[in-house]
C-alpha atoms as a PDB file:
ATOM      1  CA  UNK A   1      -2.693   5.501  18.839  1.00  0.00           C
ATOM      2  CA  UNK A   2      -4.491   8.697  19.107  1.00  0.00           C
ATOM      3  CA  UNK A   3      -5.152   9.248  15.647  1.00  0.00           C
ATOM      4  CA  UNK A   4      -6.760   6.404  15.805  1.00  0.00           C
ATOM      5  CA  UNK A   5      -9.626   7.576  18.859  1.00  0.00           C
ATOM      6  CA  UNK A   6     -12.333   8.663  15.897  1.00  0.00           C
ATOM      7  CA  UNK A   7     -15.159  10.335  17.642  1.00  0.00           C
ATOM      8  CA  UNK A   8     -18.526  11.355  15.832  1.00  0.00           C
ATOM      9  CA  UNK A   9     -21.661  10.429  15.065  1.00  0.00           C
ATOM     10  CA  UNK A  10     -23.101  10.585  11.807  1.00  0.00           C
ATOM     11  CA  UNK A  11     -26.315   9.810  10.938  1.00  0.00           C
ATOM     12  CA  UNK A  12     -27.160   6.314   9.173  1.00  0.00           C
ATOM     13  CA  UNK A  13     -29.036   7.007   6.261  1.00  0.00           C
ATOM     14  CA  UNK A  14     -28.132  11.097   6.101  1.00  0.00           C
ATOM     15  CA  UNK A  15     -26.112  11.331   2.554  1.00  0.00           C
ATOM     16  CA  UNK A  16     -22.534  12.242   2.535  1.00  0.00           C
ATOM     17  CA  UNK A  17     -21.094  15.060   0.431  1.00  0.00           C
ATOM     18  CA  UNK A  18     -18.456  13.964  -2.103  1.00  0.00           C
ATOM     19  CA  UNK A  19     -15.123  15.919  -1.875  1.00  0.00           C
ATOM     20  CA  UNK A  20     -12.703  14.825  -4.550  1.00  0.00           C
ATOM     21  CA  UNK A  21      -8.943  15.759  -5.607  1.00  0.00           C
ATOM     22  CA  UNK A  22      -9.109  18.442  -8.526  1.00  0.00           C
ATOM     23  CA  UNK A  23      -6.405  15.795  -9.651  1.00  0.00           C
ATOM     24  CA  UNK A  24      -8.916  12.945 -10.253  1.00  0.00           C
ATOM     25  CA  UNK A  25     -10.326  15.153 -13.649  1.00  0.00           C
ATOM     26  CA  UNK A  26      -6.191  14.937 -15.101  1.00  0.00           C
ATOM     27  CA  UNK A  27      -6.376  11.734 -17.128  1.00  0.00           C
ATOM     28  CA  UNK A  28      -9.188   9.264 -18.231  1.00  0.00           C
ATOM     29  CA  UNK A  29      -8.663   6.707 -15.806  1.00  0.00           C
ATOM     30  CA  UNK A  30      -9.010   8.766 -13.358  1.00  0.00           C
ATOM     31  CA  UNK A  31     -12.106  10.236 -14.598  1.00  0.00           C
ATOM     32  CA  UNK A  32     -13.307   6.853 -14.442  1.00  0.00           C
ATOM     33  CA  UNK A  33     -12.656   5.843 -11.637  1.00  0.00           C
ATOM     34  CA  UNK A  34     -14.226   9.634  -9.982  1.00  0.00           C
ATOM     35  CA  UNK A  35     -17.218   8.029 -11.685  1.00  0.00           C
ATOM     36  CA  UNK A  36     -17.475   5.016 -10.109  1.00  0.00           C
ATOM     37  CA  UNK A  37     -16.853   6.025  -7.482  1.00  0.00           C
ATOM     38  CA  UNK A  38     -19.582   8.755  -7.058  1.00  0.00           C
ATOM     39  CA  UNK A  39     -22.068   6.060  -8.338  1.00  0.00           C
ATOM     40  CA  UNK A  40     -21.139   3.489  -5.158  1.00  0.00           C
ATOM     41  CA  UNK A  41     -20.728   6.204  -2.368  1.00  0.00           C
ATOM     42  CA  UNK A  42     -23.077   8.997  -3.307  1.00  0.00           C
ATOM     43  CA  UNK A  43     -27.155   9.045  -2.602  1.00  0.00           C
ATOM     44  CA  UNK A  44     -29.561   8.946  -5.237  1.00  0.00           C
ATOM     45  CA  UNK A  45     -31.826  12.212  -5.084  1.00  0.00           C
ATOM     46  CA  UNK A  46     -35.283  11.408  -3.935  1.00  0.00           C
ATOM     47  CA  UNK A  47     -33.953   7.868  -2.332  1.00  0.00           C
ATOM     48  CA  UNK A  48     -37.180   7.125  -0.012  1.00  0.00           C
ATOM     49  CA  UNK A  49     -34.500   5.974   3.045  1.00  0.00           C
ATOM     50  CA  UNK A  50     -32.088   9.228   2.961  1.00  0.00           C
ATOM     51  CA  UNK A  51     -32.557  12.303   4.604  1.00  0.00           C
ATOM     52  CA  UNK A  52     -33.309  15.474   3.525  1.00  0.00           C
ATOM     53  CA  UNK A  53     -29.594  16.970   4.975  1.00  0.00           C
ATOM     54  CA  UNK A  54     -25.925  16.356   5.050  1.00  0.00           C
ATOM     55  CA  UNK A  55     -23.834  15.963   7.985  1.00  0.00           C
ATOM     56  CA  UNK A  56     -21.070  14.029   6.647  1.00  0.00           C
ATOM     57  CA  UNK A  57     -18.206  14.061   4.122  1.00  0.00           C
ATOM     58  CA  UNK A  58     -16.522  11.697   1.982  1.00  0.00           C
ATOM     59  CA  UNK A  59     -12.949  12.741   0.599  1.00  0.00           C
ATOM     60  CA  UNK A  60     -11.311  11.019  -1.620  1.00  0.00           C
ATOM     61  CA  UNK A  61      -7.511  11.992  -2.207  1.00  0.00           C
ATOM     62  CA  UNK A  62      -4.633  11.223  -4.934  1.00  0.00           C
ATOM     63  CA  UNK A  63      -1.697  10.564  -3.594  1.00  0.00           C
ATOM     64  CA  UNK A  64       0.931   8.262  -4.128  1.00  0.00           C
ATOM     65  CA  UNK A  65      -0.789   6.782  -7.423  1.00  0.00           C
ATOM     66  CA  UNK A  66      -3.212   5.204  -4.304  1.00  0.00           C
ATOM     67  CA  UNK A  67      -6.823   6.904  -4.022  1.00  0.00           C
ATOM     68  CA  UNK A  68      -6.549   7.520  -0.120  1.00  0.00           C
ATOM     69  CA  UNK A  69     -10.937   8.213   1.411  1.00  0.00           C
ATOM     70  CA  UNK A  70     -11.664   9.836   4.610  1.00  0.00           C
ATOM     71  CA  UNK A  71     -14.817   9.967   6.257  1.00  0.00           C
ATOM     72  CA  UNK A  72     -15.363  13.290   8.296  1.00  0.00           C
ATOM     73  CA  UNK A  73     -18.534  14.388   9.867  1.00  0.00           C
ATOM     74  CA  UNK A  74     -19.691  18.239   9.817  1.00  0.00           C
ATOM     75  CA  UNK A  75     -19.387  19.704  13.273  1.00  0.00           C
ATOM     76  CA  UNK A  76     -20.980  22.751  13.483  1.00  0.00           C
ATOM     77  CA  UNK A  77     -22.678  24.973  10.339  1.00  0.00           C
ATOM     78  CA  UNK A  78     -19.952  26.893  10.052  1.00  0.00           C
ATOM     79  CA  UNK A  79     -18.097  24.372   8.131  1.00  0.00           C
ATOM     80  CA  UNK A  80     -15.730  22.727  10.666  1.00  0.00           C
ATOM     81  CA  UNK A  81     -14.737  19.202  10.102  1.00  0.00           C
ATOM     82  CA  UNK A  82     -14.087  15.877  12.626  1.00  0.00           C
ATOM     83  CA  UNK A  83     -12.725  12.584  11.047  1.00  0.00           C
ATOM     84  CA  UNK A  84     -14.743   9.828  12.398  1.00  0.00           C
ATOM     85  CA  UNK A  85     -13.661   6.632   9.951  1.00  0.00           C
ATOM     86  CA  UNK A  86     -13.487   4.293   8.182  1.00  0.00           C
ATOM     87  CA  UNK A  87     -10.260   5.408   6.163  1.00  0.00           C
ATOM     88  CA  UNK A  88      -8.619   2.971   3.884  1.00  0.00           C
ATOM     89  CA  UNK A  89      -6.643   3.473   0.516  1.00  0.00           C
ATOM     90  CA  UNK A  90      -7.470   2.391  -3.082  1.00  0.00           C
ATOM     91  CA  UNK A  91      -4.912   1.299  -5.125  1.00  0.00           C
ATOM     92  CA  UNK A  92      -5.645   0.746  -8.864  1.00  0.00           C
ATOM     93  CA  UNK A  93      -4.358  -2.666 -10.311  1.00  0.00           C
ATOM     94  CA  UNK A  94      -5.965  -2.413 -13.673  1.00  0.00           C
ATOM     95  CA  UNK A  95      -9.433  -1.333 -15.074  1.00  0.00           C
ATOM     96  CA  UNK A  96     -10.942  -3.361 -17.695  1.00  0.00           C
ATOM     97  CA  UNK A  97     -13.301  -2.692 -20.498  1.00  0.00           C
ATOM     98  CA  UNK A  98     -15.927  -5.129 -19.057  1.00  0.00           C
ATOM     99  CA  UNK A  99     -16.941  -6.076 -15.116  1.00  0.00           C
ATOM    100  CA  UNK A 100     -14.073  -8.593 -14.507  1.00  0.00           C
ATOM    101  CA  UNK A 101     -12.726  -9.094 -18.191  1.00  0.00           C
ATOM    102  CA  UNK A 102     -11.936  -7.663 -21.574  1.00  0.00           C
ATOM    103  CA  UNK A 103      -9.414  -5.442 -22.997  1.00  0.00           C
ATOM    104  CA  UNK A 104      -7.498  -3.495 -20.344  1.00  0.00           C
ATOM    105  CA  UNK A 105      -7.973   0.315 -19.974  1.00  0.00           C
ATOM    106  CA  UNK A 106      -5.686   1.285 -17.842  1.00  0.00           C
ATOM    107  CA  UNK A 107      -2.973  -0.786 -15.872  1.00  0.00           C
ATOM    108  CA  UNK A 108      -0.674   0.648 -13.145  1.00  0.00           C
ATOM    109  CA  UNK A 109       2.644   0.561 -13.457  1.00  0.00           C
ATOM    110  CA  UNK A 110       4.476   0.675 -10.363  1.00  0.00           C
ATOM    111  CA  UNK A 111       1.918  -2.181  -9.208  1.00  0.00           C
ATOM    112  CA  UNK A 112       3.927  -5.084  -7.917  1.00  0.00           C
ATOM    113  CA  UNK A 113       2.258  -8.679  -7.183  1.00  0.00           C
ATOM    114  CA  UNK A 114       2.173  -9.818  -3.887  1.00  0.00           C
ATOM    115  CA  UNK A 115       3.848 -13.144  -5.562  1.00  0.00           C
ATOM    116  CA  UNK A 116       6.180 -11.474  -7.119  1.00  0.00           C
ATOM    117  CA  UNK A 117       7.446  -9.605  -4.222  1.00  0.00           C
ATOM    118  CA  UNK A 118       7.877 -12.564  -2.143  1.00  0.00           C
ATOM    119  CA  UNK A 119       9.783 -14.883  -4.906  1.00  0.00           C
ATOM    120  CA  UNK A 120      12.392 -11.562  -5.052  1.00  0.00           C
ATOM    121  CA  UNK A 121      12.747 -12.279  -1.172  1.00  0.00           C
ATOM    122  CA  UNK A 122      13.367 -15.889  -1.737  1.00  0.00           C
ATOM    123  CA  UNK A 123      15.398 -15.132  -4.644  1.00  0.00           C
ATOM    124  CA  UNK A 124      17.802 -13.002  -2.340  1.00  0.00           C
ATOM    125  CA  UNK A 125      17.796 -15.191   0.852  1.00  0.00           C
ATOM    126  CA  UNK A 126      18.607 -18.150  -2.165  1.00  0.00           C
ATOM    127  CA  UNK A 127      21.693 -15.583  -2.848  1.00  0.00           C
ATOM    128  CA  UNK A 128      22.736 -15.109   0.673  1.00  0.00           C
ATOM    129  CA  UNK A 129      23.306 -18.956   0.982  1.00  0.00           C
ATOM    130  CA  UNK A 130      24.996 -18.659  -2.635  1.00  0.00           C
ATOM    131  CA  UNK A 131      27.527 -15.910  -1.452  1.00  0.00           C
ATOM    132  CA  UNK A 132      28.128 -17.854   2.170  1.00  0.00           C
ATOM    133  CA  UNK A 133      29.063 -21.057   0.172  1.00  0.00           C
ATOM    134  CA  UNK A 134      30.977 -19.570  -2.436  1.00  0.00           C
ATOM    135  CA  UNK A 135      33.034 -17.661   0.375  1.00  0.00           C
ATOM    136  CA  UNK A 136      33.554 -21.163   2.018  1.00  0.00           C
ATOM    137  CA  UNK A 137      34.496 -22.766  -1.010  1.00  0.00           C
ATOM    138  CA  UNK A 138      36.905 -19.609  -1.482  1.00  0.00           C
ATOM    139  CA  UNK A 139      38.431 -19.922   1.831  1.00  0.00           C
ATOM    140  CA  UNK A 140      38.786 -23.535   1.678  1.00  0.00           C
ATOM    141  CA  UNK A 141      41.033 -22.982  -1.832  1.00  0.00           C
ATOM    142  CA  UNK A 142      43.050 -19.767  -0.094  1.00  0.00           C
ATOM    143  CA  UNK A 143      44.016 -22.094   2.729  1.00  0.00           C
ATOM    144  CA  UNK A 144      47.680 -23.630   2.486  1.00  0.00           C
ATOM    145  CA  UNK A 145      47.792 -27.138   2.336  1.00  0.00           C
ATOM    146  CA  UNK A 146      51.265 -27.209   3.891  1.00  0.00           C
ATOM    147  CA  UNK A 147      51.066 -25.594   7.663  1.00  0.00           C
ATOM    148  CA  UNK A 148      54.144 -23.970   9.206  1.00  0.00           C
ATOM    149  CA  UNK A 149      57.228 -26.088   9.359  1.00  0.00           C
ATOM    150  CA  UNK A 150      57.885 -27.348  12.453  1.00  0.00           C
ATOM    151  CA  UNK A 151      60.868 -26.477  14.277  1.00  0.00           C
ATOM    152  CA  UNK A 152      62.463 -29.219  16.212  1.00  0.00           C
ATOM    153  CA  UNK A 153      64.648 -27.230  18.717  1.00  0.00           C
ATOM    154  CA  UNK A 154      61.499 -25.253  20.048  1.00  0.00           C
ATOM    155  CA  UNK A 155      60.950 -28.012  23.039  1.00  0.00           C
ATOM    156  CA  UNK A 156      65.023 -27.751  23.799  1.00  0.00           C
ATOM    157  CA  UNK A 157      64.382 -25.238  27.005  1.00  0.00           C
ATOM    158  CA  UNK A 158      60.905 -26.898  28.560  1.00  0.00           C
ATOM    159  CA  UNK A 159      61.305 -28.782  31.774  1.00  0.00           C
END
């Protein structure tokens, strides 16, 4: 919980300095998405609402094929840094040629559907019952028919 207690205060309409990973320029894709990404969180030059200054920065990391961000604010001149949120990851489904349709650029593949995740849990509880009934049904067919014989002079010495 105490990585959690974000303290700072950044201005509202300073603009933020863009840190990226030196891995976002590797492949295409990533290129891309560096670009879009610039475009949505960085400040237009000469905006009439921003400020003149920065006092914040906005890192965006590669790691885990997810694009983790971090929002830190600039302490003191000399460079030092204070997280102050949001965070949140990215993670890359698929990037198509047009806004939500066309051919597909890139598509991630260690990406697994929510769905499909879920029917592979029902899919292995459905095999859990499969196993217990099978082991029933094999118990059932290892079990004599015939008990133990029963021995008539075993009552001979009870009073």
């Amino acid at each position: 919980m105490e990585e959690l207690k974000m303290t700072g205060n950044c201005l509202k309409t300073s603009r933020p300095l863009l840190s990226f990973d030196p891995k976002m320029d590797s492949t295409p894709h990533l290129k891309l998405l560096k670009e879009m990404l610039t475009r949505i969180f960085g400040t237009p030059r000469y905006h009439p609402k921003s400020q003149p200054f920065i006092d914040h920065v906005f890192s965006f990391t590669l790691l885990d094929g997810h694009i983790w961000f971090r929002n830190y604010q600039m302490i003191e001149e000399d460079g030092q840094l204070a997280e102050v949120g949001p965070r949140f990851a990215l993670n890359p489904i698929k990037i198509f040629e047009g806004s939500f349709g066309g051919a597909t650029i890139y598509e991630n593949p260690q990406y697994e559907s929510p769905n499909w995740h879920r029917s592979m849990l029902k899919k292995e509880a459905s095999l859990k019952y499969q196993n217990r009934k099978m082991a029933k049904m094999a118990y059932r067919a290892s079990k004599p028919e015939v008990s133990y014989p029963i021995d008539e002079t075993e009552d001979i010495f009870t009073t």
